[in-house]
Protein backbone atom coordinates (compact mmCIF):
# COMPACT_ATOMS: atom_id res chain seq x y z
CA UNK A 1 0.00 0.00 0.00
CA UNK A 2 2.52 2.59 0.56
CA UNK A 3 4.08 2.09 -2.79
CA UNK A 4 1.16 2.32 -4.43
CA UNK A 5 0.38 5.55 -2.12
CA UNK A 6 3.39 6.97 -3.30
CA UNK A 7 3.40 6.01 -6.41
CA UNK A 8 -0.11 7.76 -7.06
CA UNK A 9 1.44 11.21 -5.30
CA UNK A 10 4.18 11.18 -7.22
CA UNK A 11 2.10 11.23 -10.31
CA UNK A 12 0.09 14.36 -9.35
CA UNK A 13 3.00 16.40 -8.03
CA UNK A 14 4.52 15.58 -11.59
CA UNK A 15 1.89 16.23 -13.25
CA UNK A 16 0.50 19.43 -11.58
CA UNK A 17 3.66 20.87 -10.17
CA UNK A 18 5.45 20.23 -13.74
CA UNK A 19 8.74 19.18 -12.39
CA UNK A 20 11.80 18.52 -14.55
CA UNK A 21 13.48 16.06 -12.11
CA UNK A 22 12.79 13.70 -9.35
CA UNK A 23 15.08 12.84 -6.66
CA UNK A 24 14.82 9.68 -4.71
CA UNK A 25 16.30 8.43 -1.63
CA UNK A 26 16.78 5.06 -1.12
CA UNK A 27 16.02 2.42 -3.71
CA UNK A 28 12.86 1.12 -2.52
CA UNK A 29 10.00 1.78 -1.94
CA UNK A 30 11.46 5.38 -3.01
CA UNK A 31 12.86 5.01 -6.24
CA UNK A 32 10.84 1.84 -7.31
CA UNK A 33 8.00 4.25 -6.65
CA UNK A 34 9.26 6.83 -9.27
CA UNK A 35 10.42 4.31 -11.86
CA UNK A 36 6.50 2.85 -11.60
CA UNK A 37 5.43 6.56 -11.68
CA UNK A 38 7.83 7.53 -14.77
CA UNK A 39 6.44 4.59 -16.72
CA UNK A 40 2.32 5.83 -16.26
CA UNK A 41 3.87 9.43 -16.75
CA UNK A 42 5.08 8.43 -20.15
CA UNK A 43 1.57 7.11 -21.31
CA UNK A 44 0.66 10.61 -20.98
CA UNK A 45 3.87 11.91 -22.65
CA UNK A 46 5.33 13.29 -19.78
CA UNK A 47 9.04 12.46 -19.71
CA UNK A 48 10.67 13.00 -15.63
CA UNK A 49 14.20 11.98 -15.47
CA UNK A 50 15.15 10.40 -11.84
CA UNK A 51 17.94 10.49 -9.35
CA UNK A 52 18.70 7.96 -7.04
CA UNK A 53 20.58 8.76 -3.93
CA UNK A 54 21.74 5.43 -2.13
CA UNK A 55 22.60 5.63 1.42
CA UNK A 56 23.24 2.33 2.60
CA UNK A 57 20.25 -0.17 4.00
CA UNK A 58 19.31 0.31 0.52
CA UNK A 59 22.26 -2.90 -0.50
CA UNK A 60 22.35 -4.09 3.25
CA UNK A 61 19.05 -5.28 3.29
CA UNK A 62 19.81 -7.80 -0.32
CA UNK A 63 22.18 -9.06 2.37
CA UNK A 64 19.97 -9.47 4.70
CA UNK A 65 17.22 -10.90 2.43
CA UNK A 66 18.17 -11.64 -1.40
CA UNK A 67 14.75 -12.06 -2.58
CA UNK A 68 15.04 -7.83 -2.66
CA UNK A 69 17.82 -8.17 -5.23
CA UNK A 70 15.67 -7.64 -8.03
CA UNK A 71 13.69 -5.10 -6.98
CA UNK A 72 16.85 -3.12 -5.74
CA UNK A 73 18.76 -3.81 -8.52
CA UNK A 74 15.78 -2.91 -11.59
CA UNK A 75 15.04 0.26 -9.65
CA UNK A 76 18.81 0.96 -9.42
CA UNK A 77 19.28 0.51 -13.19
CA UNK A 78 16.48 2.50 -14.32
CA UNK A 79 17.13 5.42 -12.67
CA UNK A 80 18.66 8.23 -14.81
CA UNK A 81 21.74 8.91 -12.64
CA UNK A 82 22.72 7.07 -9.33
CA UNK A 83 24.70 8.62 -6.64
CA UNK A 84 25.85 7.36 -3.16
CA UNK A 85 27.33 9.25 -0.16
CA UNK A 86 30.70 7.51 -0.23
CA UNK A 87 32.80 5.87 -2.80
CA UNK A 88 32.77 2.51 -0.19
CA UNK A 89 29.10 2.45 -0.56
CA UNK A 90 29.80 3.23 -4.50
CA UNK A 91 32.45 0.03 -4.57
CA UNK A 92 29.79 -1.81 -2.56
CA UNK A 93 26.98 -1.31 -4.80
CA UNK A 94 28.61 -2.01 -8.36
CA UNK A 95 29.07 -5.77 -9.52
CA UNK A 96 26.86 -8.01 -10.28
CA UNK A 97 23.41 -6.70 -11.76
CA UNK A 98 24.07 -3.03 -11.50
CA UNK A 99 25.09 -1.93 -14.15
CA UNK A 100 24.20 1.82 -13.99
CA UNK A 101 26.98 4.30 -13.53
CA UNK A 102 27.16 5.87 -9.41
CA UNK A 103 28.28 9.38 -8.69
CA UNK A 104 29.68 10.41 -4.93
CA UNK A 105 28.22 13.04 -3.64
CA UNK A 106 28.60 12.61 0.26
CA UNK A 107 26.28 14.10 2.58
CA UNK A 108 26.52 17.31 4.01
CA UNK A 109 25.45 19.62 7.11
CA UNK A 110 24.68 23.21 7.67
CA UNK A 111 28.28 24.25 9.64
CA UNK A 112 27.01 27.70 10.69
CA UNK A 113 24.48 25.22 12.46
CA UNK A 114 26.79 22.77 13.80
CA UNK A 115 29.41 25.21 15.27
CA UNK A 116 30.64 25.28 18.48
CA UNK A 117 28.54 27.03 20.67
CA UNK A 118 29.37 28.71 24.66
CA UNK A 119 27.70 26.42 26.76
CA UNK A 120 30.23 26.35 29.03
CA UNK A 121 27.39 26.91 32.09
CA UNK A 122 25.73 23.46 30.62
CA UNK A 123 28.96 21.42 30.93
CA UNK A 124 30.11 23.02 34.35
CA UNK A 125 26.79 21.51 35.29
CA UNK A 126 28.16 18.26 33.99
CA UNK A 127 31.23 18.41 35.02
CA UNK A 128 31.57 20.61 37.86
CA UNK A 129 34.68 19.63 38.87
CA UNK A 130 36.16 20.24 35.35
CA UNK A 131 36.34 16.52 34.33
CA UNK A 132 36.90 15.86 30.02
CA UNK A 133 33.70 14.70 28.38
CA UNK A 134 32.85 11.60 26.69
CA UNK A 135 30.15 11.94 24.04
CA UNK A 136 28.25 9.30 22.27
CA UNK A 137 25.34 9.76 19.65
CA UNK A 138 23.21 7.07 18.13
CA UNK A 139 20.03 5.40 18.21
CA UNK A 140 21.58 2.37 20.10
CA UNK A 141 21.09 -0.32 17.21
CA UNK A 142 23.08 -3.35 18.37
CA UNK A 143 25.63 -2.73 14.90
CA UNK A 144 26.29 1.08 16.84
CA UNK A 145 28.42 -1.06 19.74
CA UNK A 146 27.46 1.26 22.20
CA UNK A 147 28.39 -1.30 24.98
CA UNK A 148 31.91 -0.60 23.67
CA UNK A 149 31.75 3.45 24.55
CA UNK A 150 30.73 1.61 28.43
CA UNK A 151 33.56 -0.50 28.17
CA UNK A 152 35.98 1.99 27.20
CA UNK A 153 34.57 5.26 29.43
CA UNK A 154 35.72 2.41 32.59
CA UNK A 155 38.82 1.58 31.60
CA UNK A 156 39.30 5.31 31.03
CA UNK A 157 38.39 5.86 34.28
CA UNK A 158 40.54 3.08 35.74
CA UNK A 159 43.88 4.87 34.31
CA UNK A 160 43.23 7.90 36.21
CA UNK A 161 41.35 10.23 34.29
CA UNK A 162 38.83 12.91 35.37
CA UNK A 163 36.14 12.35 32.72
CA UNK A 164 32.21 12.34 32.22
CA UNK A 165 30.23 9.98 29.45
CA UNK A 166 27.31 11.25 27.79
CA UNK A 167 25.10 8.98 25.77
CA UNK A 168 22.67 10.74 23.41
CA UNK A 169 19.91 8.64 21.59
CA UNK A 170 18.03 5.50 22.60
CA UNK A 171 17.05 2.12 21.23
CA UNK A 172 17.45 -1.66 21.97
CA UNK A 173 20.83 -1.37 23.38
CA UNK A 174 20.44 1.38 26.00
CA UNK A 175 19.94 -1.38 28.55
CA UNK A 176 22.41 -3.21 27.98
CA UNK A 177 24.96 -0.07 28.03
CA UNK A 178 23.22 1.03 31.68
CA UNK A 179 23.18 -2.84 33.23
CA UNK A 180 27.08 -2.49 32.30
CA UNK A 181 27.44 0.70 33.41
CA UNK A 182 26.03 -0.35 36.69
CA UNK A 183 28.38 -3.35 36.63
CA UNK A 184 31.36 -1.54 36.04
CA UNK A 185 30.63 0.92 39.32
CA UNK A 186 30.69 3.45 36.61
CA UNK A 187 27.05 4.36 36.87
CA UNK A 188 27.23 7.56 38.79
CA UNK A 189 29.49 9.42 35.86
CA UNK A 190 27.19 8.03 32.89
CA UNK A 191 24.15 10.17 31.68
CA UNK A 192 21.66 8.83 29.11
CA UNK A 193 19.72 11.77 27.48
CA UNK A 194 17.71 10.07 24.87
CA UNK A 195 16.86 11.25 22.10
CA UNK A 196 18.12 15.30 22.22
CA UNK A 197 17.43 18.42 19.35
CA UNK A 198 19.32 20.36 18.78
CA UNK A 199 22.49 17.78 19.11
CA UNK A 200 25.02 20.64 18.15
CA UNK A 201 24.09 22.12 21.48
CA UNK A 202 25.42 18.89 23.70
CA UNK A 203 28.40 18.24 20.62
CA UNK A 204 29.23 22.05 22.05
CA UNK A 205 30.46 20.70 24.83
CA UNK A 206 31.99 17.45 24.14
CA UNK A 207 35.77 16.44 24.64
CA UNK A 208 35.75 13.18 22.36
CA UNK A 209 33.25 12.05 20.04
CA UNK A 210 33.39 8.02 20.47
CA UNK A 211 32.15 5.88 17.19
CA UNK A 212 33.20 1.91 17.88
CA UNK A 213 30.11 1.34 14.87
CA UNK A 214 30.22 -2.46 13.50
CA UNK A 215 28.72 -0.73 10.04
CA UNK A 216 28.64 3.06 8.83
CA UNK A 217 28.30 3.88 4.95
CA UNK A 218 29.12 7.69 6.01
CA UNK A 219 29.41 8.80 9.20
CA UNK A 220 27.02 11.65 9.71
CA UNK A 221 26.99 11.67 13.33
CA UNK A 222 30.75 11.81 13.05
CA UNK A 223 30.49 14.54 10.81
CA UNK A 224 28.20 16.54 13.32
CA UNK A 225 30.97 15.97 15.81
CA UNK A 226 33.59 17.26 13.73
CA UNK A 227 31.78 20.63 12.69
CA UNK A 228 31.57 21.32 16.30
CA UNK A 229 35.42 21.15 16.84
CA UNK A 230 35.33 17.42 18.03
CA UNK A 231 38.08 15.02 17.49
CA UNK A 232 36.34 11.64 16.33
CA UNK A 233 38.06 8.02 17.38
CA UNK A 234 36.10 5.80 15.25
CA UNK A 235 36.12 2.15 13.71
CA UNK A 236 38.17 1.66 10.37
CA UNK A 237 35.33 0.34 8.54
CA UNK A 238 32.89 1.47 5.93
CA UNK A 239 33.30 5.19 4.91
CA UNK A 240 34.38 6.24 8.05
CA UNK A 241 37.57 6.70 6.58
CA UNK A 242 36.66 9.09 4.20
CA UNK A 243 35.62 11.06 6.76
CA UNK A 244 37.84 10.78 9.80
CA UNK A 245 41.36 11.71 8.94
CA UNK A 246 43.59 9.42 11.27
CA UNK A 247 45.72 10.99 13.61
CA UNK A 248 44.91 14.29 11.79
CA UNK A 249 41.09 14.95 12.91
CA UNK A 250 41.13 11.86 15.18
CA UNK A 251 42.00 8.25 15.25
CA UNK A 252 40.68 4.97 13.63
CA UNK A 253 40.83 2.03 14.87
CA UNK A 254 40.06 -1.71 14.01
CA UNK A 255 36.58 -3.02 14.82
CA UNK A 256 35.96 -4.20 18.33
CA UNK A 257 39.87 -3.08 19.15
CA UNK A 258 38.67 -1.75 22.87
CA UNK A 259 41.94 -1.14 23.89
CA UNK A 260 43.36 0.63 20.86
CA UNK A 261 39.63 2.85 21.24
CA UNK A 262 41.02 3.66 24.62
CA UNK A 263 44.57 3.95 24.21
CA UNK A 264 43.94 7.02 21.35
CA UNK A 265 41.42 8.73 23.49
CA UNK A 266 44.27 8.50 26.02
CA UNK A 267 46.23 10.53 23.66
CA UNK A 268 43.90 12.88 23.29
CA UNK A 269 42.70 13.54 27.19
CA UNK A 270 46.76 13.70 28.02
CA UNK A 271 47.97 16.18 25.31
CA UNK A 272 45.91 19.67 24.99
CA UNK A 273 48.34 20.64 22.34
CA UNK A 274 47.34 17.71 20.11
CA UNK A 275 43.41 18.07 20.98
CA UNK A 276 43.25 21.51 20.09
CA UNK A 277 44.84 20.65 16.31
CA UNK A 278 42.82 17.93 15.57
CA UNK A 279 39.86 19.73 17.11
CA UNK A 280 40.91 22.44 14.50
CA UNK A 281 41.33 19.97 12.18
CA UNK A 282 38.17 18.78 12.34
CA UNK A 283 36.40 21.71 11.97
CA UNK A 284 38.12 22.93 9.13
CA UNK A 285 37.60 19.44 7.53
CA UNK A 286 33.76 19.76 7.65
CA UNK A 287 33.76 23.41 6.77
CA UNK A 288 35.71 22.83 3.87
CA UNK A 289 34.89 19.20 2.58
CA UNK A 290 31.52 19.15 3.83
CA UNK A 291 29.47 22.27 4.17
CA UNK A 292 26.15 22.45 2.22
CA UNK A 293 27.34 25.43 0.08
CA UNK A 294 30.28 22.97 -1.31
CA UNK A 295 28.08 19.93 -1.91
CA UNK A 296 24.45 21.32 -2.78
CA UNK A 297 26.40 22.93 -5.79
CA UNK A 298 27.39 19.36 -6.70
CA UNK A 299 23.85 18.11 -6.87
CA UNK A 300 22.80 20.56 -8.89
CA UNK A 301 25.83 20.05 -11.75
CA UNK A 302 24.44 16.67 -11.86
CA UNK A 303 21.04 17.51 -11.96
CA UNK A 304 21.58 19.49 -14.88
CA UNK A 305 23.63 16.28 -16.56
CA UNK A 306 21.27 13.64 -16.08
CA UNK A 307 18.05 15.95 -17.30
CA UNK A 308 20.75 16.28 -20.80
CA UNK A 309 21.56 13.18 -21.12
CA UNK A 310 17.52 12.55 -20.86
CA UNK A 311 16.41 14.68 -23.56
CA UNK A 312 19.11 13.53 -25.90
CA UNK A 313 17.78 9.96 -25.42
CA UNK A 314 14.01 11.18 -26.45
């Protein structure tokens, strides 16, 4: 039904708004939507090129159940340009059936938004005895290995160091990470926000931005951090790469490495000089890699390809 729903609402906005493009994210039900839409469209001689934006679930749910490969794949190829955020989801994607051509164009964020504000009188309330904060930001998905930020905020702890964890977010894992918390004594110094708007508020005020993720196509909660002046220690995997720098805007490390997650944020809570640069780092990274007035720009040269390439074909 929702397909079919939007399917139907795609055809009036088409019709009635007269568009001259239509940009899709995800490849179903999104784009499988528009390609069913295009084809009653062109009974009517009304030609609407489409762009498909891939972000991820989009190929990790064939893995999880291949009797979406053809659905995935046919809405994939008959799009009229395909782009994905990074070129690991790009590599990820091609093979196989696909046969369409993929563009990167990674995501972006507003950085005059996600800046580092003063909330210094919101931390001191945190941390009032001027302990380092611990931030980490997800919706608690067992693949997020949130356990892992419990894990290493203790051991952290253990060697000495005044610090503070902040979880932001909830889902399935949240109580597991506060049964562990409890477990490790560390309890006391944990807080679990939930869900929080505006998160550039809290990242304002964060120390370390801790990613252990089993599975990230992007990184956009890294990203976040990194506008804000954070220095990221994330997992090597996926496109985190592309986006964390290592040992310039932060560290990577290997998957489920604990003690390699707690040894760099070590690093970090021991030497202001070399926080401050990657903090810098960071935030010039996002401004100038990532900023919506760099990528938007990008979207549109390709908007304008894909809608030639279309009326040369008619």
């Amino acid at each position: 039904p929702y397909t079919l729903n939007l399917t139907s609402k795609i055809v009036d906005v088409v019709k009635y708004e007269e568009l001259d493009i239509l940009h899709m994210h995800y490849a179903i039900p999104h784009a499988t939507s528009a390609v069913l839409a295009r084809q009653i469209l062109a009974k009517e001689g009304i030609r609407i090129p489409i762009v498909t934006t891939l972000h991820g679930t989009d190929i990790t749910i064939v893995g999880q159940d291949p009797s979406f490969a053809p659905v995935v794949n046919y809405s994939i190829n008959e799009s009229d340009g395909v782009t994905a955020v990074s070129d690991y989801l790009r590599r990820e994607t091609l093979g196989g059936d696909i046969t369409a051509d993929i563009e990167v164009i990674p995501n972006f964020i507003d950085t005059t938004r996600f800046r580092r504000h003063p909330k210094e009188h919101f931390k001191q309330a945190l941390c009032p005895n001027g302990e380092r904060l611990l931030v980490h930001v997800s919706n608690f998905r067992p693949v997020k290995r949130a356990v892992e930020v419990v894990e290493v905020f203790h051991r952290l702890q253990q060697a000495g160091h005044g610090i503070k964890l902040l979880l932001v977010g909830d889902g399935p894992d949240r109580a597991a990470c506060e049964h562990r918390a409890r477990e490790l004594g560390a309890y006391d110094d944990v807080r679990f926000l939930g869900k929080q708007e505006p998160v550039e508020e809290i990242l304002s005020i964060a120390d370390i931005f801790l990613m252990p993720s089993g599975s990230e196509t992007f990184g956009l909660a890294a990203l976040e951090a990194m506008a804000c002046g954070v220095p990221v220690i994330a997992s090597e995997i996926g496109g985190l790469p592309e986006l964390v720098i290592d040992g310039e805007t932060g560290f990577l490390c290997e998957l489920g490495d604990i003690d390699s997650y707690t040894s760099a944020c070590d690093q970090l809570l021991k030497d202001d000089n070399l926080h401050q640069r990657m903090a810098k780092a960071s935030r010039d990274r996002a401004v100038n890699m990532f900023d919506e007035s760099i990528i938007i720009p990008k979207y549109e040269s390709y908007y304008e390809q894909v809608m030639e390439r279309a009326t040369l074909a008619v």
